[in-house]
PDB file of N, CA and C in Angstrom:
ATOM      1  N   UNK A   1      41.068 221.768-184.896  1.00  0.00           N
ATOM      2  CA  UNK A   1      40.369 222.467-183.831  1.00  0.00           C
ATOM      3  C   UNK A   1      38.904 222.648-184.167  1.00  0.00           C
ATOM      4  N   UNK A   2      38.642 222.550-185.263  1.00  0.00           N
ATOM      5  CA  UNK A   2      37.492 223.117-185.926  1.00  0.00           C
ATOM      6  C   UNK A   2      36.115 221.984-185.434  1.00  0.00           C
ATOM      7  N   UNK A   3      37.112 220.467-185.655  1.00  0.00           N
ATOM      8  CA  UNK A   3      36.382 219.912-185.370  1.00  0.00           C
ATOM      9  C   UNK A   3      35.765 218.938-184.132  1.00  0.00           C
ATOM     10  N   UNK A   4      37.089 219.725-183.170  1.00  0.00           N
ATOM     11  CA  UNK A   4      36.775 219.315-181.707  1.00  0.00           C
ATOM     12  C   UNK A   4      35.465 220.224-181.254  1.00  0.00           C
ATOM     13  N   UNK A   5      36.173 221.834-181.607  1.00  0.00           N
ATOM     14  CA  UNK A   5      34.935 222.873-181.455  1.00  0.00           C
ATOM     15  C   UNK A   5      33.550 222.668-181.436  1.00  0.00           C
ATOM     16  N   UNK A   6      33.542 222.189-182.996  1.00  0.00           N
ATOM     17  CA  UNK A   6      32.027 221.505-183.045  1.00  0.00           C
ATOM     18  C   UNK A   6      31.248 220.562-182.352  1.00  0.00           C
ATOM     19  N   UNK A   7      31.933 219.758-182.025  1.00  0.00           N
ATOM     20  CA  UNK A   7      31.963 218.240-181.179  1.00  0.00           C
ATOM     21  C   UNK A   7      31.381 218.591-179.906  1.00  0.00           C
ATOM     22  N   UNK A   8      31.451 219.535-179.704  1.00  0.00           N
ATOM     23  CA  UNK A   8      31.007 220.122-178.151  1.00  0.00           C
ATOM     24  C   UNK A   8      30.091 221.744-178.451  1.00  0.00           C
ATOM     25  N   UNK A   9      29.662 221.443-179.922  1.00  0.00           N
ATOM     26  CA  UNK A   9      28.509 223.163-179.958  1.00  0.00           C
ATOM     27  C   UNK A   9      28.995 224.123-179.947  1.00  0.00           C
ATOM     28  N   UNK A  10      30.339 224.527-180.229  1.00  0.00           N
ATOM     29  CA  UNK A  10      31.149 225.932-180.395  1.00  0.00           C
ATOM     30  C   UNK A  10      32.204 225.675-181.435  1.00  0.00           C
ATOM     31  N   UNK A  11      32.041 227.147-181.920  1.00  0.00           N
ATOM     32  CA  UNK A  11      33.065 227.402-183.156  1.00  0.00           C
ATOM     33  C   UNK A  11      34.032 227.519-183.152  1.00  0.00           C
ATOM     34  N   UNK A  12      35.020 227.475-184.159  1.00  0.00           N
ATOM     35  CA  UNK A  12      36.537 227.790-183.132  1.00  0.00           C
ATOM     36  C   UNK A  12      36.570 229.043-182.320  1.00  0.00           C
ATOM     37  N   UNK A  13      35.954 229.978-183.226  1.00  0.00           N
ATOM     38  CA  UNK A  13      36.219 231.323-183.113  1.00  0.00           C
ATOM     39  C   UNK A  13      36.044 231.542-181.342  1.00  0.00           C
ATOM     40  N   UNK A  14      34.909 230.723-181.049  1.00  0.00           N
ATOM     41  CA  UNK A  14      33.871 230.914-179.685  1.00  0.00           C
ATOM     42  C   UNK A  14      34.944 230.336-178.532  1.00  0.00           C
ATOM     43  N   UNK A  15      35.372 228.924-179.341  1.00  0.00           N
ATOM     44  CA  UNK A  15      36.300 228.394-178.326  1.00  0.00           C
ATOM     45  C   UNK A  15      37.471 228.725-177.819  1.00  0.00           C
ATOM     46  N   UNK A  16      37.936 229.949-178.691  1.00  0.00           N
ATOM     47  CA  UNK A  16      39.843 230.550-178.773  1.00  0.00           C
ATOM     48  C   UNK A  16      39.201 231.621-177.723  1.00  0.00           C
ATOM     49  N   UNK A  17      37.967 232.026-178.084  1.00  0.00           N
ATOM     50  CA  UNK A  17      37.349 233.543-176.642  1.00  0.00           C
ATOM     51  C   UNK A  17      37.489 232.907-175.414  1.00  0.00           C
ATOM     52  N   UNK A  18      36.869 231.639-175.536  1.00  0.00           N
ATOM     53  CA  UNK A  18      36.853 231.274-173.946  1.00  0.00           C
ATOM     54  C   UNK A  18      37.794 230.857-173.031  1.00  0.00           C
ATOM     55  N   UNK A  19      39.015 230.457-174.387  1.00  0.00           N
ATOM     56  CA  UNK A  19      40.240 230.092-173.362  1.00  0.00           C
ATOM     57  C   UNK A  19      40.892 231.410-172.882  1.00  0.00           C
ATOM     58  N   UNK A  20      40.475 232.406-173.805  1.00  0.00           N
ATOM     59  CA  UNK A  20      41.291 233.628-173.730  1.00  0.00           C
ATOM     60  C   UNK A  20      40.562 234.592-172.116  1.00  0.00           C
ATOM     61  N   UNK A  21      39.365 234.160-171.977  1.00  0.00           N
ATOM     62  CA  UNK A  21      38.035 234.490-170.928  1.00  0.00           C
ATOM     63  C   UNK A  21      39.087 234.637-169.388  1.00  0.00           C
ATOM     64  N   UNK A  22      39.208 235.451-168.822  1.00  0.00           N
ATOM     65  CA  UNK A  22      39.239 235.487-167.277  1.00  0.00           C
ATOM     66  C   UNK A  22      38.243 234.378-166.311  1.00  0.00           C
ATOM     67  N   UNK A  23      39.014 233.596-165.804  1.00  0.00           N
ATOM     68  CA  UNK A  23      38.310 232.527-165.008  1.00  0.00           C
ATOM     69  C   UNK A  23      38.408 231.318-165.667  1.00  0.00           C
ATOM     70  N   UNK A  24      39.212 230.923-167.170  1.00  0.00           N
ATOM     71  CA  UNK A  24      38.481 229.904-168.057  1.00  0.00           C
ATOM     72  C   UNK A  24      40.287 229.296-167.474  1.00  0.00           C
ATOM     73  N   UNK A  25      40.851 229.336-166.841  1.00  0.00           N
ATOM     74  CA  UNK A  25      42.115 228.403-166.382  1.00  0.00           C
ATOM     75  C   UNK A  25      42.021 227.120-166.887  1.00  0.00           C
ATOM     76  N   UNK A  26      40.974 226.755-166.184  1.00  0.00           N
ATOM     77  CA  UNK A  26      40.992 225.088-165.929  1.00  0.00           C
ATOM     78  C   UNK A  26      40.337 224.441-167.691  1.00  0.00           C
ATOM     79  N   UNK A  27      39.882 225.526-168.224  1.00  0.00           N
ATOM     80  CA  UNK A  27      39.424 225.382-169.830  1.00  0.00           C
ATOM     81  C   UNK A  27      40.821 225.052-170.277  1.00  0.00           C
ATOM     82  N   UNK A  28      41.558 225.973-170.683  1.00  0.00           N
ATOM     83  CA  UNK A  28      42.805 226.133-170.665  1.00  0.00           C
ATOM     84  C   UNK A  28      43.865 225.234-170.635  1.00  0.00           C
ATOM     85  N   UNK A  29      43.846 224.691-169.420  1.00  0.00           N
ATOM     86  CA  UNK A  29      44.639 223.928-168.679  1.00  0.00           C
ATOM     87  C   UNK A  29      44.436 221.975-169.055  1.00  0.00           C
ATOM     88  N   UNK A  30      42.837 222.057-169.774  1.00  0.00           N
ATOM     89  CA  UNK A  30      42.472 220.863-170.512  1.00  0.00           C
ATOM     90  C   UNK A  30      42.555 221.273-171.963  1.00  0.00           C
ATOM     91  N   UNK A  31      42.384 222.089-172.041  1.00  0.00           N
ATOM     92  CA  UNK A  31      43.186 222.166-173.879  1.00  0.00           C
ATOM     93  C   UNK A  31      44.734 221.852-173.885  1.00  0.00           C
ATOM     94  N   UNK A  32      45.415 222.338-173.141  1.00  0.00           N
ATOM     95  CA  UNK A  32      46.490 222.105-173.045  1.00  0.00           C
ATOM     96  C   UNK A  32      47.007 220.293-172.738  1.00  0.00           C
ATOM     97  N   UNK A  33      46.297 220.016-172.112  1.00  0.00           N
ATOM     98  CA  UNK A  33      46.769 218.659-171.820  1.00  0.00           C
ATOM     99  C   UNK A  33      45.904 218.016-172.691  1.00  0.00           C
ATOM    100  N   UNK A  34      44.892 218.605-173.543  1.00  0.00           N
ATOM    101  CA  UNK A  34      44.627 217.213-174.910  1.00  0.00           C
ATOM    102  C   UNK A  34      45.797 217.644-176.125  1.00  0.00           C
ATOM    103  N   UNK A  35      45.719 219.114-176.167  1.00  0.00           N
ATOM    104  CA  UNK A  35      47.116 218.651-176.998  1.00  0.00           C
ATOM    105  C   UNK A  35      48.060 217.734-176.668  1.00  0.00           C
ATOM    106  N   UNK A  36      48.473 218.313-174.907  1.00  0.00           N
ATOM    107  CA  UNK A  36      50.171 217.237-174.883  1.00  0.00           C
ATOM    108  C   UNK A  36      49.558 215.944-175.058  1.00  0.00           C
ATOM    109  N   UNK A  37      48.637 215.358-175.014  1.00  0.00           N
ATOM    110  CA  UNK A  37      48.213 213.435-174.945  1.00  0.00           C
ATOM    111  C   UNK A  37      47.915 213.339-176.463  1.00  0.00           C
ATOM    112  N   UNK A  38      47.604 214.518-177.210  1.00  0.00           N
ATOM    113  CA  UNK A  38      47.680 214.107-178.817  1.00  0.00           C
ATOM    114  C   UNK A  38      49.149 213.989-179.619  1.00  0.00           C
ATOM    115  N   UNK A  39      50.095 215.031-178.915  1.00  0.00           N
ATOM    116  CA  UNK A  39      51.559 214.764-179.038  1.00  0.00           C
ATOM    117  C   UNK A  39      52.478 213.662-178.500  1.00  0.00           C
ATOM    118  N   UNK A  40      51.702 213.219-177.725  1.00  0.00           N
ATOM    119  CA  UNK A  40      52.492 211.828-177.265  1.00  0.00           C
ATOM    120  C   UNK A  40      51.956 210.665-178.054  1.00  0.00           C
ATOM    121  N   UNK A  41      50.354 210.589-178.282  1.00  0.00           N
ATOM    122  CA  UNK A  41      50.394 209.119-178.956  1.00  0.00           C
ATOM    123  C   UNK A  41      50.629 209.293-179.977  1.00  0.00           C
ATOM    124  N   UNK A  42      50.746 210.342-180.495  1.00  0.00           N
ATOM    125  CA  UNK A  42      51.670 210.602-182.355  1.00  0.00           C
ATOM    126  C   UNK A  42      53.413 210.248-182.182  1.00  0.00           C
ATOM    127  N   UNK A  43      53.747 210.520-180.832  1.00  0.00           N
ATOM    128  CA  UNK A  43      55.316 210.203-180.983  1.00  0.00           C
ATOM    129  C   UNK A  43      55.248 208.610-180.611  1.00  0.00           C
ATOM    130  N   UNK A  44      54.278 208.010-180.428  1.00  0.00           N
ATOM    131  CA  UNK A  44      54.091 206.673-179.113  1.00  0.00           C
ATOM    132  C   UNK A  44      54.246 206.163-180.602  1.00  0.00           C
ATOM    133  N   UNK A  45      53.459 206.442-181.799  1.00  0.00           N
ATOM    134  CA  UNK A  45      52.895 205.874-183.329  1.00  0.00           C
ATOM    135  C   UNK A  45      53.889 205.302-183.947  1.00  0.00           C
ATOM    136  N   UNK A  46      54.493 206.940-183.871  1.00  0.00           N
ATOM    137  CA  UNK A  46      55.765 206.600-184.902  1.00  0.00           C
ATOM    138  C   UNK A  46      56.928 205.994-183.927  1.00  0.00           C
ATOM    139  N   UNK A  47      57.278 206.147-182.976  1.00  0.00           N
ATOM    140  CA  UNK A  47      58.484 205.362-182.409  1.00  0.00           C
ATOM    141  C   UNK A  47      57.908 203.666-182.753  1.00  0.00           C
ATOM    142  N   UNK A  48      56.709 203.660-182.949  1.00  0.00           N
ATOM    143  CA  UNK A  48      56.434 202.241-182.688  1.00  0.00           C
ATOM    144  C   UNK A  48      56.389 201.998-184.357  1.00  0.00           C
ATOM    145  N   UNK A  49      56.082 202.600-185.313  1.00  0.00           N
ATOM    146  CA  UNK A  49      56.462 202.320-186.453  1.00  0.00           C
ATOM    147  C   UNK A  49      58.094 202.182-186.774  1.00  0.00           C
ATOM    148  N   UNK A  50      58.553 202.889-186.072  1.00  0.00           N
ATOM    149  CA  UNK A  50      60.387 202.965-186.249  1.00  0.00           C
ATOM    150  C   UNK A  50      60.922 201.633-185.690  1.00  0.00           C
ATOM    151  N   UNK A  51      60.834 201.639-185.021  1.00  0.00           N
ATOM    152  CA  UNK A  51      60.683 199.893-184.328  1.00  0.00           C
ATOM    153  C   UNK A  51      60.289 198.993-184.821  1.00  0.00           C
ATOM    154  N   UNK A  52      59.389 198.720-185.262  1.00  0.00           N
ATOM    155  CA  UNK A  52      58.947 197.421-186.477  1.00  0.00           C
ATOM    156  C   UNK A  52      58.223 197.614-187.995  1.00  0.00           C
ATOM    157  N   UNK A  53      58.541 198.647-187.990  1.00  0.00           N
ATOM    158  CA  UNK A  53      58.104 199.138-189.416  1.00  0.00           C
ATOM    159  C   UNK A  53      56.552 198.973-189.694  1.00  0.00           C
ATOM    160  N   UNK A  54      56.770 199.052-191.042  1.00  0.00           N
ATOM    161  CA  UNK A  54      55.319 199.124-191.554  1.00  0.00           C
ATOM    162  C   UNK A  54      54.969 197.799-192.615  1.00  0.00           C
ATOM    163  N   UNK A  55      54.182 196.855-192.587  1.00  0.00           N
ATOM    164  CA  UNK A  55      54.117 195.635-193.321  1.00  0.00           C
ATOM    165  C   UNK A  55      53.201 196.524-194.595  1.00  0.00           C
ATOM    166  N   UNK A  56      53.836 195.873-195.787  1.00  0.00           N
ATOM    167  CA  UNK A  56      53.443 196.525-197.407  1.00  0.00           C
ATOM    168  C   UNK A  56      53.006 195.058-198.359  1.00  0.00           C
ATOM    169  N   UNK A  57      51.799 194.700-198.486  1.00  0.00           N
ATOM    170  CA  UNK A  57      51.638 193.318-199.114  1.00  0.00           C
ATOM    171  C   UNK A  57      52.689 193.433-200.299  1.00  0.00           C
ATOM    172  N   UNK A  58      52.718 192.125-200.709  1.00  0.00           N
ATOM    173  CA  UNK A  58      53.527 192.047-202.260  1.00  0.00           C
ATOM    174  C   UNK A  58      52.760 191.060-202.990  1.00  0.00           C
ATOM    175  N   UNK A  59      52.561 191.287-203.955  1.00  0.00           N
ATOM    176  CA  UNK A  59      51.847 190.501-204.721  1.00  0.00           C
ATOM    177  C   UNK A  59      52.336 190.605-206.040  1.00  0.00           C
ATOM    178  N   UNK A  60      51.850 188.719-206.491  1.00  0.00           N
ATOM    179  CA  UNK A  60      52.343 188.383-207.557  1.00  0.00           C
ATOM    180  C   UNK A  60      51.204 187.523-208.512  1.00  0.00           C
ATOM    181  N   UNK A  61      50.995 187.874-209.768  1.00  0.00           N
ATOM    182  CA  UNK A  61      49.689 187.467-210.332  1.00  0.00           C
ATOM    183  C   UNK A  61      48.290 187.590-209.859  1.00  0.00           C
ATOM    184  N   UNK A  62      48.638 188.739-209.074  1.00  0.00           N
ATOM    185  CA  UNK A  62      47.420 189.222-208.771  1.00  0.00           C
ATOM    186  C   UNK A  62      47.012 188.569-207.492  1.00  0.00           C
ATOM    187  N   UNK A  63      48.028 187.606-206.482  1.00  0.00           N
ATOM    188  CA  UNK A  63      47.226 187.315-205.174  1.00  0.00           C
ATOM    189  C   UNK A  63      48.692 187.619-204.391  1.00  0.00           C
ATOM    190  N   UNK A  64      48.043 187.470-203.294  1.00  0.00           N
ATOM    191  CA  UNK A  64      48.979 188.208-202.200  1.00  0.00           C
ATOM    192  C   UNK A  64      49.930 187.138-202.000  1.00  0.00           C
ATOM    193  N   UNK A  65      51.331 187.133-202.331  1.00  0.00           N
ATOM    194  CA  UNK A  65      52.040 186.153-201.842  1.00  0.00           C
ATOM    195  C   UNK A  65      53.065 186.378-200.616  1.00  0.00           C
ATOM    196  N   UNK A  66      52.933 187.334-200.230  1.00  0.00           N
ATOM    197  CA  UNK A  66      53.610 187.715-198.681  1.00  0.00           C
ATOM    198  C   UNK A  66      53.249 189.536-198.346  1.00  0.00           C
ATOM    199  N   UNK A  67      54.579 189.709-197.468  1.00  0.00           N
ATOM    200  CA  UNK A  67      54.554 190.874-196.979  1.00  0.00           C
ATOM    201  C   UNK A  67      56.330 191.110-196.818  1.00  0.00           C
ATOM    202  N   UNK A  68      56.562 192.533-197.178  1.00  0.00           N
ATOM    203  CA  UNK A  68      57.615 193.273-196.676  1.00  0.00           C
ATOM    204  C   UNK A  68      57.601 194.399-195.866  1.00  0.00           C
ATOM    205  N   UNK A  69      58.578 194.091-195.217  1.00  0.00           N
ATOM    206  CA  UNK A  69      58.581 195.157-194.391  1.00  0.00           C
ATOM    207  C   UNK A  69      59.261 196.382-194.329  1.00  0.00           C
ATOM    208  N   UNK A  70      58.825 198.082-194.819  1.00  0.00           N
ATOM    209  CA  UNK A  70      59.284 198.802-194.778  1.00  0.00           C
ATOM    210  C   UNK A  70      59.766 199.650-193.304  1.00  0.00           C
ATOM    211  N   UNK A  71      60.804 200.515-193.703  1.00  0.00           N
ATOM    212  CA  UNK A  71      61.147 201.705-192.131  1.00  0.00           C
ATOM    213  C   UNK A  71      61.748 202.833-192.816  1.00  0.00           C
ATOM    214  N   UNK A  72      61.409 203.499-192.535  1.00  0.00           N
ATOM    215  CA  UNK A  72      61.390 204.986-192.645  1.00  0.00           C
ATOM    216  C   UNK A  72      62.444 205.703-191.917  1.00  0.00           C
ATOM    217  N   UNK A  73      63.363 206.297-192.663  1.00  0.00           N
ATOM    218  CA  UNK A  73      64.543 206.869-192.102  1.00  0.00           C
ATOM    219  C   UNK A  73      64.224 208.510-191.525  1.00  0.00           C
ATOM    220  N   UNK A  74      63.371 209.205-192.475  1.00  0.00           N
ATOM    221  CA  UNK A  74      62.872 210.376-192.112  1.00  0.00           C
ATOM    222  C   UNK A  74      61.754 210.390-190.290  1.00  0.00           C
ATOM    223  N   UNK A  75      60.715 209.204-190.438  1.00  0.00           N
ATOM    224  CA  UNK A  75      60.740 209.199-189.393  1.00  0.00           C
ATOM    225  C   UNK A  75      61.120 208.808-188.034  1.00  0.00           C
ATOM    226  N   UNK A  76      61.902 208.369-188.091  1.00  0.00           N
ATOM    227  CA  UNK A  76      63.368 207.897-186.774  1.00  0.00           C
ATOM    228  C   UNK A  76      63.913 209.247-186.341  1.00  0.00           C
ATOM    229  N   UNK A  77      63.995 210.219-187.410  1.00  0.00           N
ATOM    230  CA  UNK A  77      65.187 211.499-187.400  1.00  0.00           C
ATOM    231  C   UNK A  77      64.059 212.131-186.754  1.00  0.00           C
ATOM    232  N   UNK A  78      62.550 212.066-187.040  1.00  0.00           N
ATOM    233  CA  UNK A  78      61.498 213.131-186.649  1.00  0.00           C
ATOM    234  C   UNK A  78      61.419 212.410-185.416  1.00  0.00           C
ATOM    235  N   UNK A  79      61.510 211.086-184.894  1.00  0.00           N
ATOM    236  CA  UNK A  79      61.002 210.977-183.326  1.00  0.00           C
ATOM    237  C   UNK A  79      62.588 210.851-182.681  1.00  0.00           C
ATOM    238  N   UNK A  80      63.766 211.278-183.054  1.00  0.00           N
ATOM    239  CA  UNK A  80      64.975 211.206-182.124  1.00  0.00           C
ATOM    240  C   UNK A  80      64.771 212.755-182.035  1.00  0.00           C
ATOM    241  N   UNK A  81      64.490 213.419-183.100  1.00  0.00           N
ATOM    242  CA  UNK A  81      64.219 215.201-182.771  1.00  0.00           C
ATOM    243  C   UNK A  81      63.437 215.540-181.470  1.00  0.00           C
ATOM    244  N   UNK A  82      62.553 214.572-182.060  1.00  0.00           N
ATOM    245  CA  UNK A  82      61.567 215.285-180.731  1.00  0.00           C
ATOM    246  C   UNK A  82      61.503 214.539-179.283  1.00  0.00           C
ATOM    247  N   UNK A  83      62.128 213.359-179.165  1.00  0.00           N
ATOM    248  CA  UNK A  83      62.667 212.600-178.413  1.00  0.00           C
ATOM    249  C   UNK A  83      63.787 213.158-177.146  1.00  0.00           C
ATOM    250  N   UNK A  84      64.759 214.094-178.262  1.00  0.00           N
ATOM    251  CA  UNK A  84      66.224 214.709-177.498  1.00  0.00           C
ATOM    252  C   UNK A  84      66.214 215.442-176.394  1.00  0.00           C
ATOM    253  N   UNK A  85      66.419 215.308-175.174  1.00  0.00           N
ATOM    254  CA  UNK A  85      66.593 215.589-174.098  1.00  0.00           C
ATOM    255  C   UNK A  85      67.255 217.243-174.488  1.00  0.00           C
ATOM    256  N   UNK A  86      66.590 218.146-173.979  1.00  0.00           N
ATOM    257  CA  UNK A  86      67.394 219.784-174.126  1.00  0.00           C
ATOM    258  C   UNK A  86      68.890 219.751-173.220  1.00  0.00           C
ATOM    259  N   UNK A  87      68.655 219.075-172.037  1.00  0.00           N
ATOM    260  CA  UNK A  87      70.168 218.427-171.555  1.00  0.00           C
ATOM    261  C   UNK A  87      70.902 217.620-172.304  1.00  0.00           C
ATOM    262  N   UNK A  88      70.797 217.397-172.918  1.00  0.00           N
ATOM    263  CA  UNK A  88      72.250 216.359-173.986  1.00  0.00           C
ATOM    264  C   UNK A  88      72.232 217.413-175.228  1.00  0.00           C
ATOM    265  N   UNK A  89      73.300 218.349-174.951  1.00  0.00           N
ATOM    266  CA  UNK A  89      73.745 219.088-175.966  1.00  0.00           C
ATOM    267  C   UNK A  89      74.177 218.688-177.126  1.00  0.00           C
ATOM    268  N   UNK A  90      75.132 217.243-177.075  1.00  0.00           N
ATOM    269  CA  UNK A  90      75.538 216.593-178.193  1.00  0.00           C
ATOM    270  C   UNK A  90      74.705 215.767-179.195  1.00  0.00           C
ATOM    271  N   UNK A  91      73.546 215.646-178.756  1.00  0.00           N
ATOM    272  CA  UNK A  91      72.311 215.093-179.536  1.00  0.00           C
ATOM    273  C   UNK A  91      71.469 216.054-180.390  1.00  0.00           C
ATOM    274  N   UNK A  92      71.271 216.987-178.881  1.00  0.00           N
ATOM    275  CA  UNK A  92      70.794 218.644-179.789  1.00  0.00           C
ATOM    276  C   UNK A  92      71.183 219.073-181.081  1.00  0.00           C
ATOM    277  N   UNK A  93      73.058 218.968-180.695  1.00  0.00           N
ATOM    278  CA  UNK A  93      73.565 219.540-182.270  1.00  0.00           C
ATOM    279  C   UNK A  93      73.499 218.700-183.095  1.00  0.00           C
ATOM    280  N   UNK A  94      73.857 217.884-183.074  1.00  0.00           N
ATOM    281  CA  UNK A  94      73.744 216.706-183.626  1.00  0.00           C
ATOM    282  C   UNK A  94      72.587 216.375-184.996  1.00  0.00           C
ATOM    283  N   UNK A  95      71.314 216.591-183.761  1.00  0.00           N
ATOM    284  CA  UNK A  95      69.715 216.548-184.999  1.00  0.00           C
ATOM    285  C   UNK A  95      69.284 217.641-185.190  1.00  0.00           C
ATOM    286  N   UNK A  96      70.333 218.928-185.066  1.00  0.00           N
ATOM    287  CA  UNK A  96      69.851 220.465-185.136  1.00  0.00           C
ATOM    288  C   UNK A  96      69.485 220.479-187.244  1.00  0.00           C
ATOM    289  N   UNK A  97      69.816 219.742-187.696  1.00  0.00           N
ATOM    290  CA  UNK A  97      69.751 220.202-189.423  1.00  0.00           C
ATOM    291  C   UNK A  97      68.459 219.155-189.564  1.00  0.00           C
ATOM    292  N   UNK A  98      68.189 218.329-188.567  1.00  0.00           N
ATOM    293  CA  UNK A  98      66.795 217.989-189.505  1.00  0.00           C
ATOM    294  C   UNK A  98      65.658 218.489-188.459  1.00  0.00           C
ATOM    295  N   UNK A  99      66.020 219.243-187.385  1.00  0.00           N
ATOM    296  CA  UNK A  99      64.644 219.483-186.518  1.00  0.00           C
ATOM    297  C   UNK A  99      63.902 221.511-187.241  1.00  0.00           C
ATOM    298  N   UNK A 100      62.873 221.003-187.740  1.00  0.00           N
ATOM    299  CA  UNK A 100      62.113 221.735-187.875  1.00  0.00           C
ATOM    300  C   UNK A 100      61.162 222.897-187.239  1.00  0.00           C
ATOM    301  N   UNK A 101      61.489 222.767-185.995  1.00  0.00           N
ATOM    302  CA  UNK A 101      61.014 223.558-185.038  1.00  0.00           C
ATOM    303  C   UNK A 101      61.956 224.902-184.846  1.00  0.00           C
ATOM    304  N   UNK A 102      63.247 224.825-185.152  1.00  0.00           N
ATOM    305  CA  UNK A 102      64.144 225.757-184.835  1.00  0.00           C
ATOM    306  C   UNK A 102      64.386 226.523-185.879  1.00  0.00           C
TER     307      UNK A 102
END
């Protein structure tokens, strides 16, 4: 936050007053929706890393003789968490021991 604040000539401190300000709605109402569009291309990231992983050079005598491809089990569990429909109860319980929010 500190450094969006700045980005636009106000401190955090200045910027948390103004959302808090009578009349500042529509302030508000665009903070709110750059968070949700910063929470989506972070889930857009990793679903798309979960999907084709992550390429890790390998090298041998010191020059690159290919690539492997890693995937990440922790983050699959972090984008099916945050993925899960609050209507599908059986998914809910399901990823209730690795979701961190609860």
């Amino acid at each position: 936050m500190s450094t969006a604040a700045k980005s636009i000539g106000m401190s955090r401190k200045s910027a948390y007053s103004l959302r808090k300000r009578p009349g500042a709605e529509s302030f508000a109402a665009a903070w709110d929706a750059a968070l949700e569009q910063g929470r989506a291309n972070a889930l857009s990231t990793a679903i798309a890393r979960v999907m084709t992983g992550v390429a890790k050079p390998v090298f041998y005598r010191g020059r690159q003789i290919g690539e492997r491809r890693t995937f990440n089990d922790g983050l699959l569990i972090a984008a099916l968490v945050a993925t899960a429909k609050d209507n599908d109860p059986a998914l809910r319980e399901a990823m209730k021991p690795f979701d961190w929010r609860e």
